[in-house]
Protein backbone atom coordinates (compact mmCIF):
# COMPACT_ATOMS: atom_id res chain seq x y z
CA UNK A 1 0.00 0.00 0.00
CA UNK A 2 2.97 2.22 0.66
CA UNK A 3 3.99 1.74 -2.67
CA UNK A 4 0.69 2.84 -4.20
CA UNK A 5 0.81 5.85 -2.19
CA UNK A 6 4.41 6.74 -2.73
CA UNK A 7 3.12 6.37 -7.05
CA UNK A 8 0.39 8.78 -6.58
CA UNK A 9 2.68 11.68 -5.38
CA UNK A 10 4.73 11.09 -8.70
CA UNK A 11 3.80 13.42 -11.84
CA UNK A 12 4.72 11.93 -15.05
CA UNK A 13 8.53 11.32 -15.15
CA UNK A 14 11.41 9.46 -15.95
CA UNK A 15 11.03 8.40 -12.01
CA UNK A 16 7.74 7.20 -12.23
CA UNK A 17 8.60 4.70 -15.08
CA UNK A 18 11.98 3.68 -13.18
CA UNK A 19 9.88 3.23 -10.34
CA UNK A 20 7.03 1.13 -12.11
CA UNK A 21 9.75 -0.95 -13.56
CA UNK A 22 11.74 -1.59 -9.69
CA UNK A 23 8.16 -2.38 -9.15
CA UNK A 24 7.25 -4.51 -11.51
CA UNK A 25 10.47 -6.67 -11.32
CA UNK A 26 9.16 -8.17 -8.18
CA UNK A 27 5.83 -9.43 -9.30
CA UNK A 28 5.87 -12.53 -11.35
CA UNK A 29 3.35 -13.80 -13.18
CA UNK A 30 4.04 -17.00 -13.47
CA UNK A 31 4.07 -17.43 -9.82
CA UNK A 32 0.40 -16.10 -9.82
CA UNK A 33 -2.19 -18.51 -8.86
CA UNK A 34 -4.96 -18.00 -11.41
CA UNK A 35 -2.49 -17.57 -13.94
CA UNK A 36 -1.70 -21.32 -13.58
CA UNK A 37 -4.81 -22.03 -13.09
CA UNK A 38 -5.84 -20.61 -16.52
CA UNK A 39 -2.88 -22.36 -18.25
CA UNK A 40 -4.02 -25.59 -16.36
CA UNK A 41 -7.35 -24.67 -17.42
CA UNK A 42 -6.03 -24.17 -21.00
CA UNK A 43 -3.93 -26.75 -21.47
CA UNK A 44 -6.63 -29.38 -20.43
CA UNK A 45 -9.13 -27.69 -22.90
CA UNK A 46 -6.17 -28.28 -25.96
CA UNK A 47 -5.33 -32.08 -24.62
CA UNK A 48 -9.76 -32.85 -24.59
CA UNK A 49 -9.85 -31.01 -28.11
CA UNK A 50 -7.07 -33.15 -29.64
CA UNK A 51 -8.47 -36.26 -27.80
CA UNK A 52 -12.29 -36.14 -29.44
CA UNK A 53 -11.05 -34.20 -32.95
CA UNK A 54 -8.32 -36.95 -33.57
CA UNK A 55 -6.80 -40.46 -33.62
CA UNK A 56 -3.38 -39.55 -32.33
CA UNK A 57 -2.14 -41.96 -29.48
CA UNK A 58 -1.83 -40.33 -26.19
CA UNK A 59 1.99 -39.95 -26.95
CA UNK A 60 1.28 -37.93 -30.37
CA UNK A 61 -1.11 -35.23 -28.24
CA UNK A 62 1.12 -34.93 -25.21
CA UNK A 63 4.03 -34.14 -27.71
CA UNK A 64 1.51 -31.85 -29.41
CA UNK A 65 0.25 -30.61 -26.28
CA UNK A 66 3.77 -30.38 -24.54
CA UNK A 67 2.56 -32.22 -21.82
CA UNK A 68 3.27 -34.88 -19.99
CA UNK A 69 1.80 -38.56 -21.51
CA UNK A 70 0.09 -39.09 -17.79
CA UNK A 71 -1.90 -35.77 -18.05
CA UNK A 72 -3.18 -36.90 -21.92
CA UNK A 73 -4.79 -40.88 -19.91
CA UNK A 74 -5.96 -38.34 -17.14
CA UNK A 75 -8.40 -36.13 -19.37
CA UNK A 76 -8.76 -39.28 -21.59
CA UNK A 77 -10.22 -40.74 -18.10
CA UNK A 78 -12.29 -38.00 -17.12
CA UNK A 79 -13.73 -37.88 -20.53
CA UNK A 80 -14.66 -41.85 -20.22
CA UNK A 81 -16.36 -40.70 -17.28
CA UNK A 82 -18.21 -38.20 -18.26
CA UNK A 83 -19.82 -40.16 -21.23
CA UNK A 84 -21.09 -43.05 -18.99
């Protein structure tokens, strides 16, 4: 919050975009939670997409899908599930 206070005294500058940057250095997005979530998220919708559009072996989709071949039986197995 300090930080968000300290930005609003700032005008436009060459210090408020060194600052933003400092700033910005220490947030990572790939250590946020919903952003792995969504690639999770993602990821499983691309492995279930390749699964019913094709006939590639689960090998073929998680090299496709640059996953691993245990994630492609998983969503094979949850779609088998969901169909019964």
């Amino acid at each position: 919050m300090r930080v968000l206070a300290q930005l609003r005294k700032f005008t436009k500058s060459k210090k408020v975009r060194e600052t933003m940057l400092t700033t910005a250095s220490f947030f990572k997005v790939e250590k946020d939670p919903f952003y792995k979530q969504g690639v999770e998220q993602k990821t499983h919708e691309i492995v279930r997409n390749l699964i019913q559009s094709t006939e590639f072996d689960d090998a073929e989709i998680a090299s496709l899908a640059i996953v691993q071949p245990s994630f492609v039986r998983k969503v094979r197995a949850d779609l088998a599930k969901k169909k019964k």
